[in-house]
N, C-alpha and C. Protein backbone atom coordinates (compact mmCIF):
# COMPACT_ATOMS: atom_id res chain seq x y z
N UNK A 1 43.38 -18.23 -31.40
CA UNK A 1 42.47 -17.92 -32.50
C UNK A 1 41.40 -18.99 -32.64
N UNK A 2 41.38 -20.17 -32.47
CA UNK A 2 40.83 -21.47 -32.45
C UNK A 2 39.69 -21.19 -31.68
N UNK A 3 40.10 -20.58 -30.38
CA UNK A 3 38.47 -20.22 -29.43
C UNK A 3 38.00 -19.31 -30.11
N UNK A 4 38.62 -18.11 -30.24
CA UNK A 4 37.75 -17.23 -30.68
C UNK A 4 36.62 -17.54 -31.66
N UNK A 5 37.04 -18.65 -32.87
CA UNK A 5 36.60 -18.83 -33.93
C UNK A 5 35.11 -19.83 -33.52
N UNK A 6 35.81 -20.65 -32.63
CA UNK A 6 34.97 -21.56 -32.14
C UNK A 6 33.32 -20.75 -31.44
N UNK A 7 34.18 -19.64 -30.44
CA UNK A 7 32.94 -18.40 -29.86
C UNK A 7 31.94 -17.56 -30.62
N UNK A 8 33.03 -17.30 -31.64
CA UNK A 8 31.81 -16.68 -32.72
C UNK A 8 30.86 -18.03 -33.46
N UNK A 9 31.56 -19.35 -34.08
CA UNK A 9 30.66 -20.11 -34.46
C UNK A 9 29.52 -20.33 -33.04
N UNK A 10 29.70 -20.70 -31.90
CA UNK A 10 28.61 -20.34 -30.66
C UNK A 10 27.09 -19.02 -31.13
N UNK A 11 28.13 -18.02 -30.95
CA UNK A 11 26.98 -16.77 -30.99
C UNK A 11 26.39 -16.91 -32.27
N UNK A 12 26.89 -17.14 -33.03
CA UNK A 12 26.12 -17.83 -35.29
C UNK A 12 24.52 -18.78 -34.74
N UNK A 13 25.25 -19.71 -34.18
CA UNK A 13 23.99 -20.60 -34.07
C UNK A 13 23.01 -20.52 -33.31
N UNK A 14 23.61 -19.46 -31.77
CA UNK A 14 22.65 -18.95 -30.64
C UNK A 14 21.54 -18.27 -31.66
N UNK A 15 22.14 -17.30 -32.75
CA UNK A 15 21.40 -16.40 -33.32
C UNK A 15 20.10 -16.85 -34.17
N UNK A 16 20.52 -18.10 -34.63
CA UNK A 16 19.74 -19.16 -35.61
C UNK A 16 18.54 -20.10 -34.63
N UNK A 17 18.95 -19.50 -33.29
CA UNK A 17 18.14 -20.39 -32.09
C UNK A 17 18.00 -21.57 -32.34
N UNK A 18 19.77 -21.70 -32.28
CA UNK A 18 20.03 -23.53 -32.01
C UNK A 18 19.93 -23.46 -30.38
N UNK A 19 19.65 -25.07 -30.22
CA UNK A 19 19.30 -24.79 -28.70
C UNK A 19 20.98 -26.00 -27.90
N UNK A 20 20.81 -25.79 -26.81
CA UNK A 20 21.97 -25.92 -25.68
C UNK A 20 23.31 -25.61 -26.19
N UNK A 21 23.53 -24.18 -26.94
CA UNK A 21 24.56 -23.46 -27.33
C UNK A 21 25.75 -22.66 -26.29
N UNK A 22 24.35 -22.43 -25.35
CA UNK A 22 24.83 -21.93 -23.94
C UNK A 22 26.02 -22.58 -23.39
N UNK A 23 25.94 -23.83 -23.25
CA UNK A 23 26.58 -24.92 -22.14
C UNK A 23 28.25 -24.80 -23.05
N UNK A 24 28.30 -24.68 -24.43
CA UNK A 24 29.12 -24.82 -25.65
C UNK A 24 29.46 -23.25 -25.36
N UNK A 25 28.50 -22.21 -25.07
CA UNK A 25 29.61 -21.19 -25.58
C UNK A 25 30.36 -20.51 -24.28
N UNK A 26 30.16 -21.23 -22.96
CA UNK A 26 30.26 -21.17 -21.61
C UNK A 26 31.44 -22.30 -21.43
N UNK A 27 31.96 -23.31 -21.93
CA UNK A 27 33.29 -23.91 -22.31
C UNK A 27 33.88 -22.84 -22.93
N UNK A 28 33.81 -22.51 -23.97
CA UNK A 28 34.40 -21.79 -24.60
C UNK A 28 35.48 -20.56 -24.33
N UNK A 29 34.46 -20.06 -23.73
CA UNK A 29 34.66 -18.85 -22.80
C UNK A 29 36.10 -19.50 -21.85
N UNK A 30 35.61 -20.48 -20.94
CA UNK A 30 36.51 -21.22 -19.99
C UNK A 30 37.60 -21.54 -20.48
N UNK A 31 37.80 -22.36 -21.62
CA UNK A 31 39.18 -22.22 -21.97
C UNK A 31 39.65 -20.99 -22.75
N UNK A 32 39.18 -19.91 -23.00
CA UNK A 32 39.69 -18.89 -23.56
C UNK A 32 40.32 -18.73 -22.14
N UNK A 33 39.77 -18.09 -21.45
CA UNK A 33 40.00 -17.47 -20.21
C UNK A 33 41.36 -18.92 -19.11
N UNK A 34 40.91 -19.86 -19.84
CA UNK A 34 42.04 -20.81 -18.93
C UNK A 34 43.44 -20.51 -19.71
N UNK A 35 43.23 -20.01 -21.17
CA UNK A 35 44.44 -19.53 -21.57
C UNK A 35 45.56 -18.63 -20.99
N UNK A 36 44.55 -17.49 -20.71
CA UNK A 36 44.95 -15.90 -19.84
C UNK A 36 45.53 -16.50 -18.62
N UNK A 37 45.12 -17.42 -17.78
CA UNK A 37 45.55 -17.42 -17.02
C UNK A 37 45.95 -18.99 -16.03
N UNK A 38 47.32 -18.93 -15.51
CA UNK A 38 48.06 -19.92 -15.24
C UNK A 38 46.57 -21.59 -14.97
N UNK A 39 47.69 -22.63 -15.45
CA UNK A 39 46.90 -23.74 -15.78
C UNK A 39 46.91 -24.53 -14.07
N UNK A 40 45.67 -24.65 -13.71
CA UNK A 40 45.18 -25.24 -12.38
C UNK A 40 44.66 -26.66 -12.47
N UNK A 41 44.60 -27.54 -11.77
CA UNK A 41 44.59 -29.10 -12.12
C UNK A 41 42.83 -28.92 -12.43
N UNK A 42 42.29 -29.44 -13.28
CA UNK A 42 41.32 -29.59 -13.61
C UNK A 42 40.43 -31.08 -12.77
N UNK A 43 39.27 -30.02 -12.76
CA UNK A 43 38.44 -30.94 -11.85
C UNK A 43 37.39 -30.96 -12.64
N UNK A 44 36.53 -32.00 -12.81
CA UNK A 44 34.94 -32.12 -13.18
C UNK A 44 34.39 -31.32 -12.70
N UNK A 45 33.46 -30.58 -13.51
CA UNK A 45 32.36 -29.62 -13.10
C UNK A 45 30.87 -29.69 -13.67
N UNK A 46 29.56 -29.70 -12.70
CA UNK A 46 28.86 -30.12 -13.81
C UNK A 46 28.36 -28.53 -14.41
N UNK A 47 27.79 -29.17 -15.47
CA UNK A 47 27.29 -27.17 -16.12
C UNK A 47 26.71 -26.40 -15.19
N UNK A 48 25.98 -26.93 -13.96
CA UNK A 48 25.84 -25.80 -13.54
C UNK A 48 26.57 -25.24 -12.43
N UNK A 49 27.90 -25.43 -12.25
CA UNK A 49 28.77 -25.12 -11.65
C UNK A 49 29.63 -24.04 -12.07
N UNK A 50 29.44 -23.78 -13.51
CA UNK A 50 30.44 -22.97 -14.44
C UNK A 50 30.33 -21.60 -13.76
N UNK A 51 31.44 -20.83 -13.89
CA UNK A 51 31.92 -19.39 -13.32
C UNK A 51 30.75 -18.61 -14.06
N UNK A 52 30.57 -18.77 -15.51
CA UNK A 52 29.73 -17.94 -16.61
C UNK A 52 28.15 -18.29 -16.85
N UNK A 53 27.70 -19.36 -15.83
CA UNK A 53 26.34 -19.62 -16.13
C UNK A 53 25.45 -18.44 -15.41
N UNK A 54 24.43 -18.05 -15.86
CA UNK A 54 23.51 -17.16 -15.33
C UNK A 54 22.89 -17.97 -14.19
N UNK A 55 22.92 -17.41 -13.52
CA UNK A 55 22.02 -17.85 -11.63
C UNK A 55 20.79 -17.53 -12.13
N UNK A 56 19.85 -18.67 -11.87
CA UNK A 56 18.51 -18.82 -11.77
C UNK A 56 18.15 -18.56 -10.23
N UNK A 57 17.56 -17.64 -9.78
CA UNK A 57 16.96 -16.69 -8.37
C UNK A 57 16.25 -18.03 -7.82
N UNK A 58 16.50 -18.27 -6.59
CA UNK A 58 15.78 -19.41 -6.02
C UNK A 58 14.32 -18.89 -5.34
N UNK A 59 13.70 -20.11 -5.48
CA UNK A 59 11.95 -19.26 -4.98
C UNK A 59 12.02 -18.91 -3.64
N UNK A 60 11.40 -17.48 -4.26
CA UNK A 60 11.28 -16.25 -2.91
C UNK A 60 10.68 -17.16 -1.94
N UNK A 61 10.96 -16.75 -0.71
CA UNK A 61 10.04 -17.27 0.37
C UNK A 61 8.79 -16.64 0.40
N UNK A 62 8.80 -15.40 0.10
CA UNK A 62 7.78 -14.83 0.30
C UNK A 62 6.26 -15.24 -0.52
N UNK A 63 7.09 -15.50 -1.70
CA UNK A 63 6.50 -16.00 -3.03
C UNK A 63 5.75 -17.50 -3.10
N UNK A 64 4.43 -17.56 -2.67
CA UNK A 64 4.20 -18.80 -2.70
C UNK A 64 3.00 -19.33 -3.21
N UNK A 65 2.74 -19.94 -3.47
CA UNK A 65 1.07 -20.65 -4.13
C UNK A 65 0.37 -19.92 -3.92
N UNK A 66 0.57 -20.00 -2.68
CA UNK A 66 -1.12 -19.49 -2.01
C UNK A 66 -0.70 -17.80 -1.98
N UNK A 67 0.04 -17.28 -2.57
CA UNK A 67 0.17 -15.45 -2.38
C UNK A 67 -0.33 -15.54 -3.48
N UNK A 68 -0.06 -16.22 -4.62
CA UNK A 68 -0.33 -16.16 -5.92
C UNK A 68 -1.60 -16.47 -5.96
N UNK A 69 -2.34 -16.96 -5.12
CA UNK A 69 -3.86 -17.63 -5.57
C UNK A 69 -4.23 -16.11 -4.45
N UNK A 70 -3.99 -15.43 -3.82
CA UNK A 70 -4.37 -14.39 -3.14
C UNK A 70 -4.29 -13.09 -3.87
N UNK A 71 -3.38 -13.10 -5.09
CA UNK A 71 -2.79 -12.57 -5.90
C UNK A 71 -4.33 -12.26 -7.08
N UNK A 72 -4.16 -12.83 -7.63
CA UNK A 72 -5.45 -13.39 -8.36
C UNK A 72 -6.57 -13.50 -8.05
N UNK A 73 -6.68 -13.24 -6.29
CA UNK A 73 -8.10 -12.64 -5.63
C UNK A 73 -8.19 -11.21 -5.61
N UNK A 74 -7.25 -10.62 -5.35
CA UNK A 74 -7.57 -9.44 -5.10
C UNK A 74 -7.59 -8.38 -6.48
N UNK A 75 -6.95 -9.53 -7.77
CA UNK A 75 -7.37 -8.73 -8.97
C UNK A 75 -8.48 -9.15 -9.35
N UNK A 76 -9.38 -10.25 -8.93
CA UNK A 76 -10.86 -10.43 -9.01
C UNK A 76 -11.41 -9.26 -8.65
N UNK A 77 -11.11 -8.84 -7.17
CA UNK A 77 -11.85 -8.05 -6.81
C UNK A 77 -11.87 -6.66 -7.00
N UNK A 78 -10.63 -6.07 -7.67
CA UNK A 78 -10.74 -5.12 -8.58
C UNK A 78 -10.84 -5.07 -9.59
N UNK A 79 -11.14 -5.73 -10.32
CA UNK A 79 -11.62 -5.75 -11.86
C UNK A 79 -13.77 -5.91 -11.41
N UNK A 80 -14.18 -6.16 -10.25
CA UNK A 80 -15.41 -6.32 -9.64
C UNK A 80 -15.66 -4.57 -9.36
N UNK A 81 -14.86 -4.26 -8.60
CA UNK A 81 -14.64 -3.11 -8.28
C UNK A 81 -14.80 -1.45 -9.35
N UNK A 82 -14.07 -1.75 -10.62
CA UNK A 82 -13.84 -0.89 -11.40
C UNK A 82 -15.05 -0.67 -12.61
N UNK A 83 -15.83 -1.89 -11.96
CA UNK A 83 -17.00 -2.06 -13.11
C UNK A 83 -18.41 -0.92 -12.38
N UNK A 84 -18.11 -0.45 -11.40
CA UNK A 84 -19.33 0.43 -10.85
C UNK A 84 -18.24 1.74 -10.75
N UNK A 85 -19.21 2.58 -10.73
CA UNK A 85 -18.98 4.25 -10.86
C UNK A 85 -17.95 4.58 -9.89
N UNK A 86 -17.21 5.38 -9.61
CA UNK A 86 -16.27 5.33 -8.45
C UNK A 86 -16.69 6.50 -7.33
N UNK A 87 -16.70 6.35 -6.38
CA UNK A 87 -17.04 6.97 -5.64
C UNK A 87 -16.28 8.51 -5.32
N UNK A 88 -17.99 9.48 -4.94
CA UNK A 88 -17.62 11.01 -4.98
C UNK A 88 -16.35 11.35 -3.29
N UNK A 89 -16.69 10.46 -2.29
CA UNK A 89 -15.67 11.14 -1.16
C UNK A 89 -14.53 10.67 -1.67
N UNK A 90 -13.54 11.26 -0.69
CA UNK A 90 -12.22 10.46 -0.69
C UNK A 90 -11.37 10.30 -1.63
N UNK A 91 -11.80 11.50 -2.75
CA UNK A 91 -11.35 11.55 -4.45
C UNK A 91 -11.66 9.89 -4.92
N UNK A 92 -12.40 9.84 -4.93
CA UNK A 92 -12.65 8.43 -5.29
C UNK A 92 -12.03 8.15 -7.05
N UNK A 93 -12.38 9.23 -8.07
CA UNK A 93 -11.83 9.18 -9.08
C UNK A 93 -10.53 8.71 -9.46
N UNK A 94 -9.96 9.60 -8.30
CA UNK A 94 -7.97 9.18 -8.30
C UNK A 94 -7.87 7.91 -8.13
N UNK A 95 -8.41 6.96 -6.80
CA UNK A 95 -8.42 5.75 -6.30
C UNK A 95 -8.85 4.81 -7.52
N UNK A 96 -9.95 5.13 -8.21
CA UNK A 96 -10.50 4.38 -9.15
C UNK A 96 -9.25 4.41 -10.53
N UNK A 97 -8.47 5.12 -10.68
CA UNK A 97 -7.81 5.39 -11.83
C UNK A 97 -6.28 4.77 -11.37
N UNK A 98 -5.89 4.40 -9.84
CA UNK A 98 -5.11 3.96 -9.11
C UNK A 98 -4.70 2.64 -9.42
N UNK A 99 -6.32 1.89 -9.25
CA UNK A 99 -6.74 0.67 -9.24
C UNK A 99 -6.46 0.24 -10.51
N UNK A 100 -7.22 0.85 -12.01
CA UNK A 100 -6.83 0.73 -13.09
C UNK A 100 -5.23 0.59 -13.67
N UNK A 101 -4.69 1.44 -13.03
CA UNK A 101 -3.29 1.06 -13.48
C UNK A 101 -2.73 0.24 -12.44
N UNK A 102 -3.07 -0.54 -11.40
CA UNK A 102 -2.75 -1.63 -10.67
C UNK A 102 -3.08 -3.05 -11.12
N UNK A 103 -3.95 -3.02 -11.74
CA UNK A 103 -4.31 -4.05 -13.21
C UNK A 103 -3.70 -4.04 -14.31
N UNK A 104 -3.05 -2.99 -14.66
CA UNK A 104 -2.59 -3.35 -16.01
C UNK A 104 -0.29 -4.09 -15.45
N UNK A 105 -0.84 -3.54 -14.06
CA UNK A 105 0.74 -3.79 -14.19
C UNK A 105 2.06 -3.09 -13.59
N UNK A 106 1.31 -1.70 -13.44
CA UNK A 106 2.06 -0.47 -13.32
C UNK A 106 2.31 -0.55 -11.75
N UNK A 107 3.75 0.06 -11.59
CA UNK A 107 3.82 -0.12 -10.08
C UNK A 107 3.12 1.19 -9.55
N UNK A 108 2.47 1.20 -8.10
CA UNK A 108 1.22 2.42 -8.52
C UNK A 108 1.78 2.64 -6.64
N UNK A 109 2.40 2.29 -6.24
CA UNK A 109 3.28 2.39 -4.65
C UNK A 109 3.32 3.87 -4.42
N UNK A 110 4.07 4.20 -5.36
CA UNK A 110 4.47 5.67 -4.82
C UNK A 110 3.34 6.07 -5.09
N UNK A 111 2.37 6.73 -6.17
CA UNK A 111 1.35 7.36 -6.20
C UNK A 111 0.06 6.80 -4.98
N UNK A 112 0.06 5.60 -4.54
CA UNK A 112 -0.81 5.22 -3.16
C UNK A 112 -0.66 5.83 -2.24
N UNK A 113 1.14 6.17 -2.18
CA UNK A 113 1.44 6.36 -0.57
C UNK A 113 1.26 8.04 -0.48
N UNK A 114 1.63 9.16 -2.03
CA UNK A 114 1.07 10.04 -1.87
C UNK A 114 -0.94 9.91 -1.91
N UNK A 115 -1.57 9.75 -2.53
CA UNK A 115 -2.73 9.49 -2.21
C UNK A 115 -3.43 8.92 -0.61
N UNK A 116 -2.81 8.31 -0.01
CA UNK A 116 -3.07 8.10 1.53
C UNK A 116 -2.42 9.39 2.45
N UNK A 117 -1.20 10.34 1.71
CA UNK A 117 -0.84 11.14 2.85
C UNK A 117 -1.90 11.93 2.26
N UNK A 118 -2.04 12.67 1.20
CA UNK A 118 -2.74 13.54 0.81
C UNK A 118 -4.26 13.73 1.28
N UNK A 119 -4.60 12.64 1.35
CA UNK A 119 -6.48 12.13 1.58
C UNK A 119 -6.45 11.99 3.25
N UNK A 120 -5.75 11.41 3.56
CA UNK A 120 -6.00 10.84 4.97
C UNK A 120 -5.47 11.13 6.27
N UNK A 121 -4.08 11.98 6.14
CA UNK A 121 -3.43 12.61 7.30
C UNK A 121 -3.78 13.81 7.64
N UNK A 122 -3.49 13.96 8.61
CA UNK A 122 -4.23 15.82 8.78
C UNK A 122 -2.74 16.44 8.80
N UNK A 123 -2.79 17.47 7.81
CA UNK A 123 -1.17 18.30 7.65
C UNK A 123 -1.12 19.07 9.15
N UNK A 124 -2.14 19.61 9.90
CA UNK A 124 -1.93 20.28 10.75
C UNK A 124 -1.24 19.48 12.18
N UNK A 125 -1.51 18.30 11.95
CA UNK A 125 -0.38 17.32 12.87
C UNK A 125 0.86 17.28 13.04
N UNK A 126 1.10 17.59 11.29
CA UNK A 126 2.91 17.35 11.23
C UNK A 126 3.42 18.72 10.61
N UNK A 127 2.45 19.44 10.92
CA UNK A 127 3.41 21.45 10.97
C UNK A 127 3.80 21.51 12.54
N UNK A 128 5.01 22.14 12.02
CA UNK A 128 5.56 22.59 12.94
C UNK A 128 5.29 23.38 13.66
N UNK A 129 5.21 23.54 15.18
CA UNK A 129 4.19 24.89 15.76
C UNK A 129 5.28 26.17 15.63
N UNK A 130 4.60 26.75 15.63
CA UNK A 130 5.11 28.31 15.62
C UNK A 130 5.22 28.78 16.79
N UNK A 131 6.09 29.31 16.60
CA UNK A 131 6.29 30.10 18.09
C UNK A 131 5.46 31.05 18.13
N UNK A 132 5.03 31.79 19.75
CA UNK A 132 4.48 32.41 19.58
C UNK A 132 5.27 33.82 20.65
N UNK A 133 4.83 34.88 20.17
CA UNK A 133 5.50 36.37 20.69
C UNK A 133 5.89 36.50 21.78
N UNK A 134 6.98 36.53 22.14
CA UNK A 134 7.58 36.49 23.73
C UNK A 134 6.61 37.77 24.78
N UNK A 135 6.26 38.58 24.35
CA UNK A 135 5.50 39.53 24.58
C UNK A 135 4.11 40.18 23.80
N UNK A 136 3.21 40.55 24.77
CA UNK A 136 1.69 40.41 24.24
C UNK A 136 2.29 41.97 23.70
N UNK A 137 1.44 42.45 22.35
CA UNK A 137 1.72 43.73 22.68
C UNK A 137 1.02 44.78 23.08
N UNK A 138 1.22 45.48 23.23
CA UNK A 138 0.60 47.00 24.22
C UNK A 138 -0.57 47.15 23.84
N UNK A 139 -1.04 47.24 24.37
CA UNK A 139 -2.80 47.47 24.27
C UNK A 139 -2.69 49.26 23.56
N UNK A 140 -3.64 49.33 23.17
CA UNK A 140 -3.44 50.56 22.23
C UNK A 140 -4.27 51.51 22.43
N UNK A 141 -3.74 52.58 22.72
CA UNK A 141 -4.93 53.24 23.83
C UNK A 141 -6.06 54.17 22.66
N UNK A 142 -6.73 54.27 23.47
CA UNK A 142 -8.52 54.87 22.64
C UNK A 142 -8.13 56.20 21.50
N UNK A 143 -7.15 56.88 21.99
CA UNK A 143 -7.35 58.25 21.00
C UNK A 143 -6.42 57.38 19.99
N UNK A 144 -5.50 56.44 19.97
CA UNK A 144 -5.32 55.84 18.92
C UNK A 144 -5.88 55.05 18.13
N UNK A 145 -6.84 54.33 18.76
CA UNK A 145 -7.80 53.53 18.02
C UNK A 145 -9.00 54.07 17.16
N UNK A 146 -9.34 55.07 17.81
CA UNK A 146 -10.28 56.07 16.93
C UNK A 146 -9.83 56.68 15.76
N UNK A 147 -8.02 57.29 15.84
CA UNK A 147 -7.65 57.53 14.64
C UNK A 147 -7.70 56.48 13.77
N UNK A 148 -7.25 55.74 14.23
CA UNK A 148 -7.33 54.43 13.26
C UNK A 148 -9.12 54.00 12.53
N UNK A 149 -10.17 53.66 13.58
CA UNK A 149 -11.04 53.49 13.01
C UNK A 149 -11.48 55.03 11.89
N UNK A 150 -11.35 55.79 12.03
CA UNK A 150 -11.40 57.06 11.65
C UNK A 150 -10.96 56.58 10.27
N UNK A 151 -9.41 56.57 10.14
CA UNK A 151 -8.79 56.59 8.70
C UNK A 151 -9.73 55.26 7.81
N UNK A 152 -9.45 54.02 8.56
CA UNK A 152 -10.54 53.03 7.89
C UNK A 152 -11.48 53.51 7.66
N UNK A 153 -12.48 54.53 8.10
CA UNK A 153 -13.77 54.65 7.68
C UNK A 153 -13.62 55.93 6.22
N UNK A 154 -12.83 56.27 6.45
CA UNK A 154 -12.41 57.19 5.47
C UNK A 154 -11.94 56.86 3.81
N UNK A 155 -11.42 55.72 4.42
CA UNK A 155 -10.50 54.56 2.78
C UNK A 155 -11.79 53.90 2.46
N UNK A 156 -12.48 53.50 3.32
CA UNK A 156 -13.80 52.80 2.77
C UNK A 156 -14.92 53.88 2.13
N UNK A 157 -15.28 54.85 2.36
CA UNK A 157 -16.11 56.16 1.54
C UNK A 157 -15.29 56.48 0.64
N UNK A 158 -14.14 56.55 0.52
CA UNK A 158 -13.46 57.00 -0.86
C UNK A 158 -13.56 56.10 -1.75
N UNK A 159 -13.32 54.36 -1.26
CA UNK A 159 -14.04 53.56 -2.42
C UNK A 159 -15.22 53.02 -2.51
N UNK A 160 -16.01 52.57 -1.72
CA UNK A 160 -17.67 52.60 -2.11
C UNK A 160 -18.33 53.36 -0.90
N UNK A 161 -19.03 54.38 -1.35
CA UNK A 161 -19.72 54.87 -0.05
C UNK A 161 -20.86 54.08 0.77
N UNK A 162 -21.81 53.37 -0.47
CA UNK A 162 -22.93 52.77 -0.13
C UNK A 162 -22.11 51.75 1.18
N UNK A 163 -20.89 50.60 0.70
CA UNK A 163 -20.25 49.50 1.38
C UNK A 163 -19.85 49.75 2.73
N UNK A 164 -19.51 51.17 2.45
CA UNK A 164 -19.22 52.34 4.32
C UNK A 164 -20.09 52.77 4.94
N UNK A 165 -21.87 53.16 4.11
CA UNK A 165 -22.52 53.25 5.16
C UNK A 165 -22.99 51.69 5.88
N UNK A 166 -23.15 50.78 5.13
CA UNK A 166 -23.94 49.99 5.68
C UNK A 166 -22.59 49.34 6.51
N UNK A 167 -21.49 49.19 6.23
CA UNK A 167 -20.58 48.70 7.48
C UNK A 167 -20.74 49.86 8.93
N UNK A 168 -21.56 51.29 8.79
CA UNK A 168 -21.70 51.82 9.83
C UNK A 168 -22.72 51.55 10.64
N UNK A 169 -23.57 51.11 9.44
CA UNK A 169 -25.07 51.10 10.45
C UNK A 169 -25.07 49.62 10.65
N UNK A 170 -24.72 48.53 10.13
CA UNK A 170 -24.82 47.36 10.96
C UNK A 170 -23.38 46.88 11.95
N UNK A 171 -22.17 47.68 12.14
CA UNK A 171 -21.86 47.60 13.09
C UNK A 171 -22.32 47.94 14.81
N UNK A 172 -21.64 47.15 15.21
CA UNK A 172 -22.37 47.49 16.60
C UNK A 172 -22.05 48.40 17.34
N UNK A 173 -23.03 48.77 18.47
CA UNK A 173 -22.48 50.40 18.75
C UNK A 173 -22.78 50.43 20.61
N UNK A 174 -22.35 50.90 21.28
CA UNK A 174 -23.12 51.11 22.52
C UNK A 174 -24.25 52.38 22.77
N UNK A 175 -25.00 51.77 23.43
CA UNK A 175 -26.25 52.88 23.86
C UNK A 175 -25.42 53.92 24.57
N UNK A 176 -26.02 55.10 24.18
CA UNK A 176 -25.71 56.12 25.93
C UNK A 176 -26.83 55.99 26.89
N UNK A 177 -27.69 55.61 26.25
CA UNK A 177 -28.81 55.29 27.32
C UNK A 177 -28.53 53.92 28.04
N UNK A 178 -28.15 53.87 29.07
CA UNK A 178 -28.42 52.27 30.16
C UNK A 178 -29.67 52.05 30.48
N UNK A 179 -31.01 52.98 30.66
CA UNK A 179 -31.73 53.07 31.19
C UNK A 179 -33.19 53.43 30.82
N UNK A 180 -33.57 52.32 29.94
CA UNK A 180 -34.68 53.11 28.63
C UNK A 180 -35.63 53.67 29.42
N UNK A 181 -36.65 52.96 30.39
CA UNK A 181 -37.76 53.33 30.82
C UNK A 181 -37.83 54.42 32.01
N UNK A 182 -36.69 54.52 32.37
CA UNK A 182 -36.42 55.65 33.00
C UNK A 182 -36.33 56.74 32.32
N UNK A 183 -36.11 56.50 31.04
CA UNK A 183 -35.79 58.10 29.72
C UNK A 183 -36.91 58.13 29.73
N UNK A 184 -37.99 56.82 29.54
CA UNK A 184 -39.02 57.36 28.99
C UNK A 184 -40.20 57.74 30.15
N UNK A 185 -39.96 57.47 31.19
CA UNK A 185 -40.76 58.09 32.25
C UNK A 185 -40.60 59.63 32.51
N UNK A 186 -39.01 59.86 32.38
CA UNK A 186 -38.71 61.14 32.47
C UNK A 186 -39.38 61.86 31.41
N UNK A 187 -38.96 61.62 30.48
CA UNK A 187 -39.60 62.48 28.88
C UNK A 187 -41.04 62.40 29.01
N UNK A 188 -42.01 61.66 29.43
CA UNK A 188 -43.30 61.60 30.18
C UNK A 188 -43.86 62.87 30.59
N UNK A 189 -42.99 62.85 32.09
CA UNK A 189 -42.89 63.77 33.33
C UNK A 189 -42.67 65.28 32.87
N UNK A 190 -41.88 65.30 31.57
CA UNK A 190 -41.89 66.67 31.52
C UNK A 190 -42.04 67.45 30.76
């Protein structure tokens, strides 16, 4: 009962932001817990050795002065950046509104990496090809094709006539004549 009492007076004064309460309520803890369980020869420890101290993350490697002073360039240069109009290719709007929330903080990764597939890959690269018909099919012989153009020309006069003649007269057509000046020498001649 003595620790306990002792742990809560700890968390009282943490709350009052007394300061090196930590180191006091991290004993505490230790002999509560040396209670629970069988007594081991005690060795000096310094505080920051304790089972219950929070690990302070050692500096990233990656993390260094000079990323940080590179860090702080490249938000120069978008805050330089965001002060002129944003540009019409390339959805420039999205990029510009990208950038904005890359300044305030926001992790903006995933929305970049869709914005670079979206803008910049060609989808027709990474579709899958289609197969194509193991067999061409049958060529379709003339008295069928005429029915066919036939019925089309028929569905098209039932709904605009004007839209059916002029798809008649500016489609293309073959001459029966091969041979103009010969028609017209003949028609001449007689």
């Amino acid at each position: 009962m003595e620790h306990m009492s002792r742990i809560l007076r700890h968390t009282e004064a943490e709350k009052h932001g007394i300061q090196d309460v930590g180191n006091a309520f991290v004993q505490s803890l230790e002999e509560l817990l040396g209670i629970l369980r069988p007594r081991q020869p005690q060795r000096s420890r310094s505080p920051s050795e304790t089972p219950f101290r929070i690990l302070r993350r050692p500096p990233s490697p990656l993390r260094d002065p000079s990323q940080e002073s590179s860090e702080k360039r490249v938000r120069e240069e978008l805050r330089k950046l965001l002060t002129r109009a944003p540009p019409a290719v390339f959805q420039g709007l999205r990029l510009w509104d990208l950038a904005q929330r890359a300044l305030l903080g926001v992790n903006i990764f995933p929305s970049l990496n869709d914005y670079l597939r979206e803008v910049f890959v060609d989808p027709a690269a990474h579709q899958r090809r289609q197969r194509r018909p193991l067999r061409q099919p049958a060529r379709e012989s003339r008295r069928k094709r005429k029915k066919r153009e036939y019925a089309a020309t028929q569905e098209r006069f039932a709904r605009r006539q004007a839209d059916c003649a002029r798809a008649i007269l500016d489609s293309p057509c073959k001459s029966a004549i091969t041979d103009c000046r010969g028609l017209l020498l003949e028609w001449r001649s007689s």
